[in-house]
Protein backbone atom coordinates (compact mmCIF):
# COMPACT_ATOMS: atom_id res chain seq x y z
CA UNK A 1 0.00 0.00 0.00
CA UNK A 2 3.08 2.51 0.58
CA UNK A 3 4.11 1.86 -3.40
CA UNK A 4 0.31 3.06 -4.07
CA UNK A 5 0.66 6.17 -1.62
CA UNK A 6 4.10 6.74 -3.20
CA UNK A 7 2.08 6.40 -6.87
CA UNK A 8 -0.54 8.56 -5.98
CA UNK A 9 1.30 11.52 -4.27
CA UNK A 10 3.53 11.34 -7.70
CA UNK A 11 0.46 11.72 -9.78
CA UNK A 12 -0.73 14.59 -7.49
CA UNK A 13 2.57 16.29 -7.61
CA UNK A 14 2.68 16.14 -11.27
CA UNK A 15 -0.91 17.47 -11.78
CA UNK A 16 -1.12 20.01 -9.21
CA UNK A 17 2.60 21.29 -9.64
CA UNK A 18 1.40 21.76 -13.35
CA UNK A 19 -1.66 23.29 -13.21
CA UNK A 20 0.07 25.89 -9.99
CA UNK A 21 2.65 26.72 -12.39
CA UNK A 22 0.47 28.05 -15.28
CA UNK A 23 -1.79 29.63 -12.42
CA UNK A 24 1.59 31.51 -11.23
CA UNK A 25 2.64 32.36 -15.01
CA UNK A 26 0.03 32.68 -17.55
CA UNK A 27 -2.49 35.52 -17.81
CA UNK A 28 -6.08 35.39 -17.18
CA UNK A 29 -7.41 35.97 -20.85
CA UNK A 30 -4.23 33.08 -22.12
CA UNK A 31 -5.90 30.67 -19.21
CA UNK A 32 -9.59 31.49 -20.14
CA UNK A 33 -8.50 30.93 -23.88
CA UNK A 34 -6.79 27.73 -23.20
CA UNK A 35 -10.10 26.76 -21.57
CA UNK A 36 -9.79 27.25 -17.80
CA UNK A 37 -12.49 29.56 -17.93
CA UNK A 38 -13.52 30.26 -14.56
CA UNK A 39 -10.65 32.41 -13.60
CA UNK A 40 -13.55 34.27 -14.91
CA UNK A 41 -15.13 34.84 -11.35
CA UNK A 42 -12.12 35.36 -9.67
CA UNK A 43 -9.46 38.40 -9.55
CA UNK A 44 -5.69 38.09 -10.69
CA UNK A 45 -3.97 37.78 -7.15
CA UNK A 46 -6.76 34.94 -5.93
CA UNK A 47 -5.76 33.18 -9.20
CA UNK A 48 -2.13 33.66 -8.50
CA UNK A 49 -3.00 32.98 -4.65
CA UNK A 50 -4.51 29.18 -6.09
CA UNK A 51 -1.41 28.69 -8.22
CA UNK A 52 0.85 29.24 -5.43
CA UNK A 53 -1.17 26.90 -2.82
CA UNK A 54 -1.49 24.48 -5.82
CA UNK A 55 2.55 24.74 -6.37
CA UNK A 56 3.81 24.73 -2.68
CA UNK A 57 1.12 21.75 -1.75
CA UNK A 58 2.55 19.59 -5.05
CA UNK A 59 6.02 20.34 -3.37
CA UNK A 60 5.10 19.27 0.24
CA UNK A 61 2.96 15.74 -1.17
CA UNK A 62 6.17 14.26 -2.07
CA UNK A 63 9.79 16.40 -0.67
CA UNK A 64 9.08 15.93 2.92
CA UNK A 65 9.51 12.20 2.81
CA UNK A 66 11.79 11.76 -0.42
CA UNK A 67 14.07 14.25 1.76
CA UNK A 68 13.23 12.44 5.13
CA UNK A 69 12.56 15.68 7.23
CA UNK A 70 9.48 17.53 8.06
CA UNK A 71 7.28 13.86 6.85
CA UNK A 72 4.22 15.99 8.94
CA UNK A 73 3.53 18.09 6.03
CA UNK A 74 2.86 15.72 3.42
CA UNK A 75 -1.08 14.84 4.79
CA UNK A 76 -0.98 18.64 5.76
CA UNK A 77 -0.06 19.32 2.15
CA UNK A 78 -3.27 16.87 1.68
CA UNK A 79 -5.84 18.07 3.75
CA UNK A 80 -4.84 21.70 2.29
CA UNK A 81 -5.38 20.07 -1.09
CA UNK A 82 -8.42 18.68 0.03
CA UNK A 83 -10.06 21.99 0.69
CA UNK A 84 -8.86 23.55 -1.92
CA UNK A 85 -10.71 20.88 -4.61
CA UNK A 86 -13.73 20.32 -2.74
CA UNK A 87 -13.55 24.51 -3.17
CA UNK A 88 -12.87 23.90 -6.80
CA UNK A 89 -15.63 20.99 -7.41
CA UNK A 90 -18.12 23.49 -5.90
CA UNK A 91 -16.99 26.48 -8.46
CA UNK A 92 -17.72 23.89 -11.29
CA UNK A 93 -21.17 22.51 -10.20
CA UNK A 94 -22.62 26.16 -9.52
CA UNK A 95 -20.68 27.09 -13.23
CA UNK A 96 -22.58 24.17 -14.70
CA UNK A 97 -19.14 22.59 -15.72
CA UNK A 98 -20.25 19.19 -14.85
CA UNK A 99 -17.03 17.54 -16.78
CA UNK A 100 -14.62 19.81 -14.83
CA UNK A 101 -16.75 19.02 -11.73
CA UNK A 102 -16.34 15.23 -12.37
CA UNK A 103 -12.19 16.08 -12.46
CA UNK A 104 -11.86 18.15 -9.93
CA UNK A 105 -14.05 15.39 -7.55
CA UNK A 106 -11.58 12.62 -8.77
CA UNK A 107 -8.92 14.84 -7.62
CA UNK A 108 -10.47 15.36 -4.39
CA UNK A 109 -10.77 11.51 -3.89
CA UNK A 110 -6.83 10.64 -4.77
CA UNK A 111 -5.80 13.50 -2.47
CA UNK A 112 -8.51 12.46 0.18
CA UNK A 113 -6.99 8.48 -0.18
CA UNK A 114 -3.31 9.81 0.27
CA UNK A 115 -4.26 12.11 3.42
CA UNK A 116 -6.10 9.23 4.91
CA UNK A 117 -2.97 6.69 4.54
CA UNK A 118 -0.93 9.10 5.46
CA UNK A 119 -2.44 10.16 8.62
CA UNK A 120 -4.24 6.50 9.59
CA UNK A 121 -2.65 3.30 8.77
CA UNK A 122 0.54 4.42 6.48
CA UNK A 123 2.43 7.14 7.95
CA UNK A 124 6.13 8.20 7.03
């Protein structure tokens, strides 16, 4: 079960450091064209604010343990991420962006899965 944890957290990392990074570096009007379109609804710095939660949390799911220090904020770096996509499911359901809703829920289960084994039977 640690190899799926492992798996998992390197998904997350790769998704969330990703999508934090264009947050962080592309404007609102490139990100609305490239079809993230509900920066929409929400002002430059809260969109930067995401991309930097999005970035630091990617960071924390897997250098903590690969680094052996700090292991604590890894299912911090979960729960966090936890929030933040239950906050982004919501956005998508009340934008009628039921497909984006249905991604942003999966996302909120594999994060959800890697807090709970980190926290409950599977810690570092």
């Amino acid at each position: 079960m640690n190899l799926v944890l492992w798996l998992v957290a390197g998904l997350l990392t790769a998704v969330f450091g990703t999508t934090g990074i264009l947050k962080l570096t592309q404007s609102k009007d490139h990100l609305v064209r490239s079809g993230i379109t509900w920066v929409e609804d929400f002002s430059t710095p809260a969109v930067r604010a995401i991309g930097a939660l999005e970035l630091l949390a990617a960071l924390a799911l897997v250098l903590p343990t690969a680094f052996g220090t700090a292991t604590w904020l890894t299912p911090v770096a979960a729960l966090g991420l936890v929030v933040l996509m239950a906050g982004a499911t919501t956005v998508h359901v009340r934008r009628h962006e039921f497909s984006l809703a249905v991604g942003t829920g999966l996302l909120l289960l594999l994060v959800a899965f890697l807090a709970w084994g980190r926290l409950g039977p599977y810690p570092l």
